[in-house]
N, C-alpha and C. Protein backbone atom coordinates (compact mmCIF):
# COMPACT_ATOMS: atom_id res chain seq x y z
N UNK A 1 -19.36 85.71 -17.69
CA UNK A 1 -19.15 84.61 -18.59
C UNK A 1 -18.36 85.06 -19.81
N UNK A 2 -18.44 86.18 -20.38
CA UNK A 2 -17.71 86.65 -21.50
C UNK A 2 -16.33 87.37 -21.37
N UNK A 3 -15.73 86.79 -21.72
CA UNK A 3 -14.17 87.62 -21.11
C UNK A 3 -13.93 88.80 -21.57
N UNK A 4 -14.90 89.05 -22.15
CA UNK A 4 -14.39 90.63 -23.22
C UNK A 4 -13.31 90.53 -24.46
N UNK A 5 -13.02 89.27 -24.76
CA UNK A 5 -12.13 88.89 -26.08
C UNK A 5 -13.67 88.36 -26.97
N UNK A 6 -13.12 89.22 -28.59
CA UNK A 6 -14.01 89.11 -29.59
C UNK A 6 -13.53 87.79 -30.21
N UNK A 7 -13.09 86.86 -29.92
CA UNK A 7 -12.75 85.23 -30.88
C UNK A 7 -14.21 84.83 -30.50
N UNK A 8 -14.27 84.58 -31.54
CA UNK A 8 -15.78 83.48 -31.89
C UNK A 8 -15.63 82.22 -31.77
N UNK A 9 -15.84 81.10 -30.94
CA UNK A 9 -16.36 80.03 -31.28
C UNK A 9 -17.74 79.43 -31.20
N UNK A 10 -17.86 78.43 -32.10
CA UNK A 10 -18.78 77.53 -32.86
C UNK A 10 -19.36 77.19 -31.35
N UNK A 11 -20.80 77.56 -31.28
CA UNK A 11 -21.88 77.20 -30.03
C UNK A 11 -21.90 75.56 -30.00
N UNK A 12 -21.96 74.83 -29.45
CA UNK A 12 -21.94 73.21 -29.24
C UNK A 12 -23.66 73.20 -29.31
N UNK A 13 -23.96 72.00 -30.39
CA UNK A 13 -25.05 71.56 -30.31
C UNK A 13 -25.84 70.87 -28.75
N UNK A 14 -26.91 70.34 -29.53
CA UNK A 14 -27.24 69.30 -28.14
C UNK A 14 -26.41 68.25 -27.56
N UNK A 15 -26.51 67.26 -28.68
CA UNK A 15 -25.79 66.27 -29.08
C UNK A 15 -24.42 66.54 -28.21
N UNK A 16 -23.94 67.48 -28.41
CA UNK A 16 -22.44 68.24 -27.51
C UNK A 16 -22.83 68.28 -26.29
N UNK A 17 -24.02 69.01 -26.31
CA UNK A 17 -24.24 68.88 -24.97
C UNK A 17 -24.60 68.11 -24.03
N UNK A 18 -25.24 67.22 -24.44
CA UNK A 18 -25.41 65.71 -24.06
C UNK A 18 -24.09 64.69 -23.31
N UNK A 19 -23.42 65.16 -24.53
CA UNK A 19 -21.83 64.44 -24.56
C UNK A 19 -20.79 65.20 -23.48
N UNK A 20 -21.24 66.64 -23.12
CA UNK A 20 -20.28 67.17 -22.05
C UNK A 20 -21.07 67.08 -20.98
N UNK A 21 -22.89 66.89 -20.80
CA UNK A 21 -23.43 65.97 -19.60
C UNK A 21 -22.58 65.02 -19.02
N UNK A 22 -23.04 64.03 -19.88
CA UNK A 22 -22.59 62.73 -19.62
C UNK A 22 -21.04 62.74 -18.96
N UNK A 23 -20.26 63.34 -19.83
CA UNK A 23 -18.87 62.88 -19.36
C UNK A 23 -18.54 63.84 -17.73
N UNK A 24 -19.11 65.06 -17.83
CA UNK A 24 -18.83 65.36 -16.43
C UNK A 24 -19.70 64.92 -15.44
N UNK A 25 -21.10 64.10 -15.67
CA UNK A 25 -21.82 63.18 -14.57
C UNK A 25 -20.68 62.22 -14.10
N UNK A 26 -20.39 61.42 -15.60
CA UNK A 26 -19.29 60.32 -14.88
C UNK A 26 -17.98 60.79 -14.14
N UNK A 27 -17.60 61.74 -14.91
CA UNK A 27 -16.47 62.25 -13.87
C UNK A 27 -17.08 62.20 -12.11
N UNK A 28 -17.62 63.28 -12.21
CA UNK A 28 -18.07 63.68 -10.75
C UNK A 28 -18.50 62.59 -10.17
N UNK A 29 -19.05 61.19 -10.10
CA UNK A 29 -19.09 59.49 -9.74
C UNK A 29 -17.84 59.42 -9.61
N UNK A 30 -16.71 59.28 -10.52
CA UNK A 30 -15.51 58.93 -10.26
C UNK A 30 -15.05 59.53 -9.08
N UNK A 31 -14.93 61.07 -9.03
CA UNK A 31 -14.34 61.65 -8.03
C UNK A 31 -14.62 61.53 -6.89
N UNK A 32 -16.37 60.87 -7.02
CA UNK A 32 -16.81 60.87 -5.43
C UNK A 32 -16.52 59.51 -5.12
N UNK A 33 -16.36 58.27 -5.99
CA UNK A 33 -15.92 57.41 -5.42
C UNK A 33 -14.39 57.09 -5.25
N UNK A 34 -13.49 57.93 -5.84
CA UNK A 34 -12.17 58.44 -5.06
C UNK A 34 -12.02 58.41 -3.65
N UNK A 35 -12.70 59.73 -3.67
CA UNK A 35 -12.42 60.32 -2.42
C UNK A 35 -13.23 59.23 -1.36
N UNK A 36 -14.08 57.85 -1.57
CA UNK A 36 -14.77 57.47 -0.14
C UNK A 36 -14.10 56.54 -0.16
N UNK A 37 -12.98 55.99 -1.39
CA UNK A 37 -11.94 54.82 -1.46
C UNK A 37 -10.78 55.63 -0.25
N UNK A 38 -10.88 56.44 -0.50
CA UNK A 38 -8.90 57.59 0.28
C UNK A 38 -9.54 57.91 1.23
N UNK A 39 -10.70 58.31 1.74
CA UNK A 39 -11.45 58.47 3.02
C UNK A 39 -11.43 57.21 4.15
N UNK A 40 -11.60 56.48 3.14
CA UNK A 40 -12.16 54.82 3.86
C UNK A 40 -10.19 54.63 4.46
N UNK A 41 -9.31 54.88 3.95
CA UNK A 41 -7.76 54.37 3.93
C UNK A 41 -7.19 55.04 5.23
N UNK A 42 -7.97 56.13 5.01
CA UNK A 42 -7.37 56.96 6.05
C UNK A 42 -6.62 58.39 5.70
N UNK A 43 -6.55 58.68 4.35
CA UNK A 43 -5.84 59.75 3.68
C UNK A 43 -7.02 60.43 2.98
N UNK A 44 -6.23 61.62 2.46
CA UNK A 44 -7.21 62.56 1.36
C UNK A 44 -6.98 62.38 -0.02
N UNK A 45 -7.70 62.67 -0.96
CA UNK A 45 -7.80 62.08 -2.47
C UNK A 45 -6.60 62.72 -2.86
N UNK A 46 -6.15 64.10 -2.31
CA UNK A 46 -4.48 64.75 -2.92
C UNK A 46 -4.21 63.69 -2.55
N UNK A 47 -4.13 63.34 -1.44
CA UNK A 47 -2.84 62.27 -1.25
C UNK A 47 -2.33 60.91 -1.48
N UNK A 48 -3.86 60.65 -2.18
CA UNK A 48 -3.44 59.48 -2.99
C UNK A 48 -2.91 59.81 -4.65
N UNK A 49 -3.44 61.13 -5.00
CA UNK A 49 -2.89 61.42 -6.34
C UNK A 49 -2.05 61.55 -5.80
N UNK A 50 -0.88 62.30 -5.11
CA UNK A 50 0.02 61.96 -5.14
C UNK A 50 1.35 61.23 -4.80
N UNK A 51 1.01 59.93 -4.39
CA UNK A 51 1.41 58.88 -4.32
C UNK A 51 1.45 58.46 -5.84
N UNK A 52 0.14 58.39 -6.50
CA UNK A 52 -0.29 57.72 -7.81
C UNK A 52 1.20 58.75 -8.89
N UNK A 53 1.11 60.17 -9.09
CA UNK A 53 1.82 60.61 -9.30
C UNK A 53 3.42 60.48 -9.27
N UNK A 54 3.70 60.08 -7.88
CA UNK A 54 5.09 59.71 -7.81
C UNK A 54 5.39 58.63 -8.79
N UNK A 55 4.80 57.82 -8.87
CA UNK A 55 4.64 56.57 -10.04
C UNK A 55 4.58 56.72 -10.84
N UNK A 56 3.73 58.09 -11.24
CA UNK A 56 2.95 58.25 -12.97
C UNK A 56 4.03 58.40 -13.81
N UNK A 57 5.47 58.65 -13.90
CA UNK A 57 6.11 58.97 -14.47
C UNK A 57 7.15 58.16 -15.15
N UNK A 58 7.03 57.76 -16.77
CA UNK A 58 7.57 56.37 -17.23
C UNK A 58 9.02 56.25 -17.02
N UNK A 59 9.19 55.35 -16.88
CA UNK A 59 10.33 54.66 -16.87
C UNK A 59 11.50 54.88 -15.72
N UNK A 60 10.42 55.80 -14.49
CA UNK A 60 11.19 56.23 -13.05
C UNK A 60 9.93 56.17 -12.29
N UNK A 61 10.57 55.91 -10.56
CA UNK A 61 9.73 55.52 -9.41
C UNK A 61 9.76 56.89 -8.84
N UNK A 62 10.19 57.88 -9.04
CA UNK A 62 9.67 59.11 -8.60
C UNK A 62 9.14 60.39 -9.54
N UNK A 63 9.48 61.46 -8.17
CA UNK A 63 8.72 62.66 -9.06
C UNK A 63 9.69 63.88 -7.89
N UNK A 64 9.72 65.05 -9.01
CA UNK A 64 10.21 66.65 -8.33
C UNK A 64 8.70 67.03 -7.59
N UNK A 65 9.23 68.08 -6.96
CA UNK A 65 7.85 68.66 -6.68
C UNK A 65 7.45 69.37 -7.75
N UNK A 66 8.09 69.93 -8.39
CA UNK A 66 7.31 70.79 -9.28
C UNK A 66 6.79 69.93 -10.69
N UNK A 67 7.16 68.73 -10.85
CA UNK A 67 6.34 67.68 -11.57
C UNK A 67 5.37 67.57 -10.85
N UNK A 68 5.18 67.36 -9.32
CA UNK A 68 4.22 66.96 -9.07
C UNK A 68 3.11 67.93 -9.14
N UNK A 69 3.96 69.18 -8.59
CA UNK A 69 2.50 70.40 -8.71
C UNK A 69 1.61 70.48 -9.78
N UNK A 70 2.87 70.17 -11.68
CA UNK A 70 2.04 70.03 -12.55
C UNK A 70 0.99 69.13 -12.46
N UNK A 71 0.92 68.31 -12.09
CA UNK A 71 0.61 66.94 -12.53
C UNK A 71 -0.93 67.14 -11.46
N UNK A 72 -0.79 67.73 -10.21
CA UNK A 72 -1.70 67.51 -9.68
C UNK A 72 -2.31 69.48 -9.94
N UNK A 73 -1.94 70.01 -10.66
CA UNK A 73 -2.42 71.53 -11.15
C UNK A 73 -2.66 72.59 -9.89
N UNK A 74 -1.50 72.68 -8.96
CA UNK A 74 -1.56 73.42 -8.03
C UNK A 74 -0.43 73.81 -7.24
N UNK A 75 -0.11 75.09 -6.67
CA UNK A 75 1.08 75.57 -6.85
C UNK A 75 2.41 74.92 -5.80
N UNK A 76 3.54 75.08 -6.12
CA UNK A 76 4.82 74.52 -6.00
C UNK A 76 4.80 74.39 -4.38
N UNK A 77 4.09 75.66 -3.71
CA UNK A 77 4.62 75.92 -2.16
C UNK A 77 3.58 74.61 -2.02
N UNK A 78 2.37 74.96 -1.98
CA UNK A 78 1.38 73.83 -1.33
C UNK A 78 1.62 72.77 -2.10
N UNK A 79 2.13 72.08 -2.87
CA UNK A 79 2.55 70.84 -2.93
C UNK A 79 3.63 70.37 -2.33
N UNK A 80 4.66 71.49 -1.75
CA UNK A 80 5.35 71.15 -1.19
C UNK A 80 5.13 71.02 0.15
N UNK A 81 3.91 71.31 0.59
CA UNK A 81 3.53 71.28 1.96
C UNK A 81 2.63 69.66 2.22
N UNK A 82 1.84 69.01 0.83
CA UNK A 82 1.47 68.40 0.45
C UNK A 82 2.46 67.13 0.77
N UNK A 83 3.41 66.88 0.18
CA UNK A 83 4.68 66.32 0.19
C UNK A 83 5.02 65.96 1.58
N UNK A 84 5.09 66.96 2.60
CA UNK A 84 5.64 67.43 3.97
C UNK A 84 4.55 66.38 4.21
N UNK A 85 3.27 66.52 4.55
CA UNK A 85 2.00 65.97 5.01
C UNK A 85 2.54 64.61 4.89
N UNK A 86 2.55 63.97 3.44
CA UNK A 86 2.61 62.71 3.64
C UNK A 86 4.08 62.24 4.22
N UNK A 87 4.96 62.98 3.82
CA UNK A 87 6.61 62.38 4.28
C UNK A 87 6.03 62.16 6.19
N UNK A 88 5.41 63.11 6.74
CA UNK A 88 4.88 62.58 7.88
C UNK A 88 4.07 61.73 8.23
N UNK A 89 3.54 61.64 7.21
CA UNK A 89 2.85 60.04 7.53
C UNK A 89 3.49 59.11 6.90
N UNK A 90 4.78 58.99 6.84
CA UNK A 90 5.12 57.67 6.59
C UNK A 90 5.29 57.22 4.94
N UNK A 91 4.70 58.24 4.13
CA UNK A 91 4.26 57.62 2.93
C UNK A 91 5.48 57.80 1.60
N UNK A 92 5.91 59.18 2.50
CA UNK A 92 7.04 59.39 1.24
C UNK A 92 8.43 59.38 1.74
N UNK A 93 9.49 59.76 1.10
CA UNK A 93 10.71 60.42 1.14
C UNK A 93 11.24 61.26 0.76
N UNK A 94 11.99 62.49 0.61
CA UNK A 94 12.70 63.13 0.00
C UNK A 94 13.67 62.58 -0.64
N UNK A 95 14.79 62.79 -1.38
CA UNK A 95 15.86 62.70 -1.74
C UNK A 95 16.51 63.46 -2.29
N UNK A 96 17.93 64.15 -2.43
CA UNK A 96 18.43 64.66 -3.21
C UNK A 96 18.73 64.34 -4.58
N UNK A 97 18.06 65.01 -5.57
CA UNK A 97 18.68 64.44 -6.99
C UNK A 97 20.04 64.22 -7.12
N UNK A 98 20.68 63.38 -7.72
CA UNK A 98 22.34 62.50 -7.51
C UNK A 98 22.78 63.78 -8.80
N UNK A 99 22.21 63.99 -9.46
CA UNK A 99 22.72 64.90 -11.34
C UNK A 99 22.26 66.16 -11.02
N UNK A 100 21.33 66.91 -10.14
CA UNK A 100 21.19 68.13 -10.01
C UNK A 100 20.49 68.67 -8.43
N UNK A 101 21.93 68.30 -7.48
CA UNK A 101 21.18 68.92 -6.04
C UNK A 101 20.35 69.91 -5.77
N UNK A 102 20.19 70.75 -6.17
CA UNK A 102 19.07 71.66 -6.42
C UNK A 102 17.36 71.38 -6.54
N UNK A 103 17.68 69.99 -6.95
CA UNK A 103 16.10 69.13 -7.24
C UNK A 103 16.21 68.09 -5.87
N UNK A 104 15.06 67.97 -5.00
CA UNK A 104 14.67 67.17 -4.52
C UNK A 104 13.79 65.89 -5.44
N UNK A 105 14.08 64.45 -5.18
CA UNK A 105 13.56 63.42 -6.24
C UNK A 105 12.24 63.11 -4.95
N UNK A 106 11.15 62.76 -4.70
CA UNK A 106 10.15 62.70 -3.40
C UNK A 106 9.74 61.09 -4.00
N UNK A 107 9.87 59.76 -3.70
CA UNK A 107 9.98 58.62 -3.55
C UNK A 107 8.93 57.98 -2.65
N UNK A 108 8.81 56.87 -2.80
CA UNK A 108 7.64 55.94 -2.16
C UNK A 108 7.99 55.24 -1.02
N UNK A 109 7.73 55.10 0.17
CA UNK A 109 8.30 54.57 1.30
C UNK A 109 7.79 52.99 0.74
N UNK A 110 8.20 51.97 1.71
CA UNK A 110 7.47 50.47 1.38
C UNK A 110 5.83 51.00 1.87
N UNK A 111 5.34 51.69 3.05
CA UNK A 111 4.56 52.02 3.77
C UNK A 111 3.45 52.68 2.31
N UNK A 112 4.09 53.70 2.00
CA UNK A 112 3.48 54.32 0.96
C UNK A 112 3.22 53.48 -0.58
N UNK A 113 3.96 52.68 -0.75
CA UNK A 113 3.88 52.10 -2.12
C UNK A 113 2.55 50.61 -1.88
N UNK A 114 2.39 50.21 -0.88
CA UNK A 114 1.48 49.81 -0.09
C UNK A 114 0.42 50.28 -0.57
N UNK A 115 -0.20 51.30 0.26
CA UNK A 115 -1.41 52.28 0.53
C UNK A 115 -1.80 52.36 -1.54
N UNK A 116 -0.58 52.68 -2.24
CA UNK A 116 -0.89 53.47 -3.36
C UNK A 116 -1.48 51.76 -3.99
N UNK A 117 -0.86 51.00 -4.24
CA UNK A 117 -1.16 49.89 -4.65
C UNK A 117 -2.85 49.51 -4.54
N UNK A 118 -2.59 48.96 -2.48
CA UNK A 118 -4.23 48.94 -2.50
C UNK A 118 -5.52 49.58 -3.32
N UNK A 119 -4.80 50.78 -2.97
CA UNK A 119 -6.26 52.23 -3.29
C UNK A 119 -6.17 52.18 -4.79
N UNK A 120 -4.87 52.05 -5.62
CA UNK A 120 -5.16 52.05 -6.99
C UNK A 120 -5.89 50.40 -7.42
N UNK A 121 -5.56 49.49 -7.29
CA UNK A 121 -6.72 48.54 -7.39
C UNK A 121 -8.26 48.35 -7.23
N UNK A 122 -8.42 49.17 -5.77
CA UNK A 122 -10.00 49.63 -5.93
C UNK A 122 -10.40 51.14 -6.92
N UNK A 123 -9.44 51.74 -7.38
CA UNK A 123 -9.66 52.75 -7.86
C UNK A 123 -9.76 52.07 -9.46
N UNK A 124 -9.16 50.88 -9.78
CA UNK A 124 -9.15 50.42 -10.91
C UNK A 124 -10.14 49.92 -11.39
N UNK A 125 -11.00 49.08 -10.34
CA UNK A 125 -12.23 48.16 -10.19
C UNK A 125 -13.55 49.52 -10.79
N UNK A 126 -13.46 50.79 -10.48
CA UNK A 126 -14.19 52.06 -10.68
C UNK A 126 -14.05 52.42 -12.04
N UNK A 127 -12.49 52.31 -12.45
CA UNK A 127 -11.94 52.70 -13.82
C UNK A 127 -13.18 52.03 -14.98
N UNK A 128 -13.55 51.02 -14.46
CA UNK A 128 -14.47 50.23 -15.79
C UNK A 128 -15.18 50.78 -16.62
N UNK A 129 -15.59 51.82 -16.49
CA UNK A 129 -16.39 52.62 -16.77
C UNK A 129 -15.45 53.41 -17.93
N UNK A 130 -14.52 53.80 -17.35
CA UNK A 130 -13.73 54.40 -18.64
C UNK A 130 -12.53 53.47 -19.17
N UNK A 131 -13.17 52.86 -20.03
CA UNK A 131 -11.93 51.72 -20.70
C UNK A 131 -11.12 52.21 -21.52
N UNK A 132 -11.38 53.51 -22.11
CA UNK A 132 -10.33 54.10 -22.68
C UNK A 132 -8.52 54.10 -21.95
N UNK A 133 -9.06 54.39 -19.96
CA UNK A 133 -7.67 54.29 -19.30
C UNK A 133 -6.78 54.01 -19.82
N UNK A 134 -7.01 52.64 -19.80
CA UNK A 134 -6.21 51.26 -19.88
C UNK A 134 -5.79 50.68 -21.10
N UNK A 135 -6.60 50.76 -22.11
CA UNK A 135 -6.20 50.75 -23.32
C UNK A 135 -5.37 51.45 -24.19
N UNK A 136 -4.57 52.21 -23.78
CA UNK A 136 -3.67 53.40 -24.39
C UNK A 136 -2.54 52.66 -23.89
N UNK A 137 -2.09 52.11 -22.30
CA UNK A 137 -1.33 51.97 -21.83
C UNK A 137 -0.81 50.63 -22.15
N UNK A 138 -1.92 49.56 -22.11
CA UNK A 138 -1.50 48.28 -22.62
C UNK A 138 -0.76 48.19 -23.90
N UNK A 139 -0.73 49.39 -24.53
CA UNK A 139 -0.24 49.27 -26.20
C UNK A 139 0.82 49.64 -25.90
């Protein structure tokens, strides 16, 4: 548990602790009702993040892979294998970036923009719980 670095921080009260209960109980609900929403679809919870991901990004309908690796916190090869998975099922596309061939742009099939839609609506109906989401974005 101790990394062997002498930086001190401030021990978290109860109250803290209470508050990092709570929020990782609700997390871990969220995640499990993720994954039985992307179970129930027919896909795995990566693969609806990243669908959701291809989207997440303002004011464009795609994503690089290596946005996406950030985004979903795992490395470049297996997201790119990730990518592969769904382009075989139908869900994505590749493309060449038009301003820097070197970048693949990975895009939403109609098939895929589908699936992401559905699953993010029931994933939204779950969101209630954290109304913070949505309220950042509406502004």
């Amino acid at each position: 548990m101790n990394s062997g670095k002498s930086t001190r921080r401030a021990l978290p009260g109860k109250r803290e602790l209470e508050a990092m209960s709570a929020f990782r109980y609700d997390l871990r609900k969220f995640l499990r009702a993720s994954e039985e929403i992307a179970n129930a679809a027919g896909i795995t919870t990566l693969q609806y993040q990243l669908l959701l991901h291809v989207c997440g990004f303002p004011d464009r309908h795609w994503a690089t892979v290596g946005e996406l690796a950030e985004r979903l916190q795992a490395a470049p090869n297996g997201t790119a294998a990730l990518v592969s998975r769904c382009e075989s099922a139908g869900l994505v596309t590749r493309k060449p970036d038009p301003a820097d061939r070197r970048q693949v742009q990975v895009h939403l099939t109609p098939k895929g923009e589908m699936f992401l839609l559905e699953l993010a609506a029931e994933h939204k109906a779950v969101y209630g719980a954290f109304g913070w989401v949505f309220d950042e974005a509406a502004s």
